[in-house]
N, C-alpha and C. Protein backbone atom coordinates (compact mmCIF):
# COMPACT_ATOMS: atom_id res chain seq x y z
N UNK A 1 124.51 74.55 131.16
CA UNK A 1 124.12 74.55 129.77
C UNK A 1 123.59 73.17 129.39
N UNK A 2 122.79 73.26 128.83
CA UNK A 2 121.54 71.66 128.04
C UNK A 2 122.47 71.55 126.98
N UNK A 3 122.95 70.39 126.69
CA UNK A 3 122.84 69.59 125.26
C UNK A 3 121.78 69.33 124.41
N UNK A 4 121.60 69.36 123.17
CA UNK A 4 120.90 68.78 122.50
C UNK A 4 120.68 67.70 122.29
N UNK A 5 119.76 66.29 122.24
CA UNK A 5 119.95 64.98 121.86
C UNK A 5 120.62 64.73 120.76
N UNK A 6 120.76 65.64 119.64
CA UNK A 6 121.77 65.42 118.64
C UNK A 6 123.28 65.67 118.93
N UNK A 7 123.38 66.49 119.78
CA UNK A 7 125.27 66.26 120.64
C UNK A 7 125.33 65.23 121.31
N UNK A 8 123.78 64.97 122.09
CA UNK A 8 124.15 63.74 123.15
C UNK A 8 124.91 62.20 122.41
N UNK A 9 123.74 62.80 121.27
CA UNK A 9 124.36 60.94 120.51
C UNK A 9 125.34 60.95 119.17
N UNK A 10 125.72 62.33 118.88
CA UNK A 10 126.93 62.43 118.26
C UNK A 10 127.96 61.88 119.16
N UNK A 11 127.96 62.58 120.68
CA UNK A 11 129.12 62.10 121.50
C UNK A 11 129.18 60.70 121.45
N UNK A 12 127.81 60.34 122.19
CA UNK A 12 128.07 58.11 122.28
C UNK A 12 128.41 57.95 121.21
N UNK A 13 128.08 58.70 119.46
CA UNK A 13 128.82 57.96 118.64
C UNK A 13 130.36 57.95 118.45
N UNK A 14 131.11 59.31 118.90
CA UNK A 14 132.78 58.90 118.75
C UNK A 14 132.91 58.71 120.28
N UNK A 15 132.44 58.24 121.47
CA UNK A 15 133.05 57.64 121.92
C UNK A 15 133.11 56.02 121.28
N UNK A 16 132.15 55.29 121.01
CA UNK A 16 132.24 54.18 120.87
C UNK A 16 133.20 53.81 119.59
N UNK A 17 133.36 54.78 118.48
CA UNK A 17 134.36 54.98 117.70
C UNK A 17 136.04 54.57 118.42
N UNK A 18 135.96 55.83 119.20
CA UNK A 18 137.19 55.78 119.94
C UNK A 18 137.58 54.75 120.24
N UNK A 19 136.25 53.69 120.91
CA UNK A 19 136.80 52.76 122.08
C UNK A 19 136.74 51.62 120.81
N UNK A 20 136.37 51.57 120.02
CA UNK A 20 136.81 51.03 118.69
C UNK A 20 138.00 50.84 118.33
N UNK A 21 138.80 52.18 117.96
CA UNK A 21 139.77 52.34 117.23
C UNK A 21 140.95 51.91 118.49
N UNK A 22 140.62 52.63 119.56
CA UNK A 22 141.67 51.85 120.53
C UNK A 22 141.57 50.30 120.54
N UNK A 23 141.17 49.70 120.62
CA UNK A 23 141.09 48.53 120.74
C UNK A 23 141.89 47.90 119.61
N UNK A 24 141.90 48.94 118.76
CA UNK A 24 142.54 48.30 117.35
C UNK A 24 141.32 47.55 116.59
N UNK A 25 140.20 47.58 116.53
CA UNK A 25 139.86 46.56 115.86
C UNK A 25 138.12 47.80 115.15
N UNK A 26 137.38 46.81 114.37
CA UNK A 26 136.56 47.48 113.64
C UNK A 26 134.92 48.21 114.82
N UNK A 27 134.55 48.60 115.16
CA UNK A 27 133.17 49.00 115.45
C UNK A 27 132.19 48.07 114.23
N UNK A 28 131.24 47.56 115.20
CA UNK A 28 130.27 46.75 114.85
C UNK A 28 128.90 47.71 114.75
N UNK A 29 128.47 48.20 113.63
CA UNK A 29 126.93 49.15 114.15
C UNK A 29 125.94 48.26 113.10
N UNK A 30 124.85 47.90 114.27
CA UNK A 30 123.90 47.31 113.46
C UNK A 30 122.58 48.12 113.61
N UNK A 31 121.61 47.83 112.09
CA UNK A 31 120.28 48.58 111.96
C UNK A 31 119.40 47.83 112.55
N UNK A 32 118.06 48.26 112.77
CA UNK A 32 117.45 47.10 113.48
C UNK A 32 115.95 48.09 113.19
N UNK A 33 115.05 47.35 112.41
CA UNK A 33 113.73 48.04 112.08
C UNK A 33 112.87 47.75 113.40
N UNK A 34 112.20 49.04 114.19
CA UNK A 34 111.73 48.69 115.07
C UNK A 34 110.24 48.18 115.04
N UNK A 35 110.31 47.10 115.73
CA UNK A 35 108.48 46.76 115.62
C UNK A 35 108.62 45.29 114.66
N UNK A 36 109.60 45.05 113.82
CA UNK A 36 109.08 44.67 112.80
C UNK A 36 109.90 42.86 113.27
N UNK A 37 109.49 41.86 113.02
CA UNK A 37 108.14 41.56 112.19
C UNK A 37 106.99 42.07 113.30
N UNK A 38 107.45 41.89 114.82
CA UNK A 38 106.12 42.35 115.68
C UNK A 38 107.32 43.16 116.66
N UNK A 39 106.92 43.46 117.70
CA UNK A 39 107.11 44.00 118.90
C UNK A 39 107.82 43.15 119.87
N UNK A 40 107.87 41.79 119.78
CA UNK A 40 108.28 41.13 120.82
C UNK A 40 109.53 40.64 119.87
N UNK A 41 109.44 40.52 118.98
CA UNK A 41 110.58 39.87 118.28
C UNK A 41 111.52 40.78 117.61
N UNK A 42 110.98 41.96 117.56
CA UNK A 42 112.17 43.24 117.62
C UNK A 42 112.80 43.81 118.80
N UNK A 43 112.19 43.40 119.90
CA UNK A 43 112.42 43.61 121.39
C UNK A 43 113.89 42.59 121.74
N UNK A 44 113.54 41.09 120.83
CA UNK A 44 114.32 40.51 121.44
C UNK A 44 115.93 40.48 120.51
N UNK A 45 115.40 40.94 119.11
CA UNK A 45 116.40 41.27 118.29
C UNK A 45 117.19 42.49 119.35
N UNK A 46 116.96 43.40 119.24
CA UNK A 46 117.84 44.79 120.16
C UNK A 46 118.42 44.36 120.96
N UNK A 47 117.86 43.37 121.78
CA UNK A 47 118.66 42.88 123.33
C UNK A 47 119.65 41.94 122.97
N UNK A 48 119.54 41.17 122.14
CA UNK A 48 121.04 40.36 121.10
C UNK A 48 122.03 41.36 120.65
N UNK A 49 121.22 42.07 119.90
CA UNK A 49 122.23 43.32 118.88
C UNK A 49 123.04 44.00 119.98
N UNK A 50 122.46 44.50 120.73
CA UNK A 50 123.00 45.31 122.43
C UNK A 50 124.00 44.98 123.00
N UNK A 51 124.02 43.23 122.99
CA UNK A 51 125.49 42.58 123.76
C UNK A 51 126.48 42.50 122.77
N UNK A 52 126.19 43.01 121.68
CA UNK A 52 127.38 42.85 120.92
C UNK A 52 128.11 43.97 119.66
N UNK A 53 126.97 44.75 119.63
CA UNK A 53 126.80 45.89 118.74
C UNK A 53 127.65 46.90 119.83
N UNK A 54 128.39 48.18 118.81
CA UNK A 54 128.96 48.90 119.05
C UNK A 54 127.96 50.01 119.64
N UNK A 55 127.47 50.58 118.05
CA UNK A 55 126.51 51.10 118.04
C UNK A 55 125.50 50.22 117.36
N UNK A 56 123.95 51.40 117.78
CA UNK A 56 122.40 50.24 117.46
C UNK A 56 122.00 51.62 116.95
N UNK A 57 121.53 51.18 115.47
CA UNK A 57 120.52 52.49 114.54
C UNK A 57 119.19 52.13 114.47
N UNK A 58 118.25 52.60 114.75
CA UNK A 58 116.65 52.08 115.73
C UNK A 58 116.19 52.99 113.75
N UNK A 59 115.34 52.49 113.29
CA UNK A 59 114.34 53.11 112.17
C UNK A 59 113.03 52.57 112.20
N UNK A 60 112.53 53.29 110.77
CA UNK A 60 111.46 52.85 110.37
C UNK A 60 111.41 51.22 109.81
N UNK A 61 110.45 50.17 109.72
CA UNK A 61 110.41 49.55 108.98
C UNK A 61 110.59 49.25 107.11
N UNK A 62 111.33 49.13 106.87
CA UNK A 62 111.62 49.35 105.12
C UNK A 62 110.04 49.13 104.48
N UNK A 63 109.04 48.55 104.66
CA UNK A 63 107.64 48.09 103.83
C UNK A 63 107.35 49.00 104.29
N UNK A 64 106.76 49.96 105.91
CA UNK A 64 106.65 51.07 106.15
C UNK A 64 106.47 52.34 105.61
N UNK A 65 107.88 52.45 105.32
CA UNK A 65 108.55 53.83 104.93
C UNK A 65 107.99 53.61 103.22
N UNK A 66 108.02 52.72 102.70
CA UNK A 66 107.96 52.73 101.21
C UNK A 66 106.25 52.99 100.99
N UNK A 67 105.27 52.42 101.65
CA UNK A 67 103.99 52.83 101.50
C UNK A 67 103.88 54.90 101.76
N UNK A 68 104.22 55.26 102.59
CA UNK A 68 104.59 56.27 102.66
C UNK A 68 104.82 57.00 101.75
N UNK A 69 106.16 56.55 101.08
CA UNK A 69 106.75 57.26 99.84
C UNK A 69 105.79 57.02 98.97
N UNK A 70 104.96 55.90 98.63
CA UNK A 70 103.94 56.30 97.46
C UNK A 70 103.66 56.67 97.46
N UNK A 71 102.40 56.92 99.16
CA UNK A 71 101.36 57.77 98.86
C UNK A 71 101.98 59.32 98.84
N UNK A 72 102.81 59.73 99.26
CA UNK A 72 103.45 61.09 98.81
C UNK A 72 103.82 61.22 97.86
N UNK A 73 104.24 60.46 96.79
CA UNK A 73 104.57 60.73 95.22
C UNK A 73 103.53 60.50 94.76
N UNK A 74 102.28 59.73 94.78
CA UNK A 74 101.04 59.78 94.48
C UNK A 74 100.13 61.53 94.67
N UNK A 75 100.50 61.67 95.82
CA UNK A 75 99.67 62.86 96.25
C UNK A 75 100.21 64.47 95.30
N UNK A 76 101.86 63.95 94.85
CA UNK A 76 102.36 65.20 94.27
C UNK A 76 101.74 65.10 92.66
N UNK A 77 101.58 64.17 91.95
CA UNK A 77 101.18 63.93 91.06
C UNK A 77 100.17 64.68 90.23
C-alpha cells in the first residue's frame, strides 16, 4: 500500500514531536521563504535552519503571495 505525501509528512511531523517531548524539552520549527532574498541565500538559510530546526516549513515568499492576493481581489471586483 502507497502513502500519501500528506501521511508521509504528518508522520515526520509527530515523530519529531515525539522525539521532542521525550527529550523533555520544546521542538524548534522554523519558516523559511524559499528563494527569497535570492536562491543562494535561502539555500544557505535551510542548511543553518536544518542543523538545528526540529521541523523546517518551506513557503511562498510573503511580497509574493501578497501581489497575488491583489491581483485576485482586483480581478473579483
Amino acid at each position: 500500500m502507497r502513502t500519501s505525501p500528506l501521511s508521509w509528512s504528518a508522520a515526520r511531523l509527530d515523530y519529531a514531536l515525539a522525539a521532542s517531548r521525550e527529550e523533555q524539552r520544546a521542538a524548534l520549527a522554523i519558516y523559511l521563504p524559499v528563494g527569497y532574498p535570492n536562491r543562494a541565500a535561502s539555500r544557505e538559510a535551510l542548511l543553518l535552519a536544518a542543523e538545528h530546526a526540529d521541523v523546517l516549513e518551506l513557503g511562498v515568499p510573503h511580497h509574493f503571495s501578497e501581489r497575488c492576493t491583489d491581483r485576485i481581489a482586483g480581478d473579483l471586483r
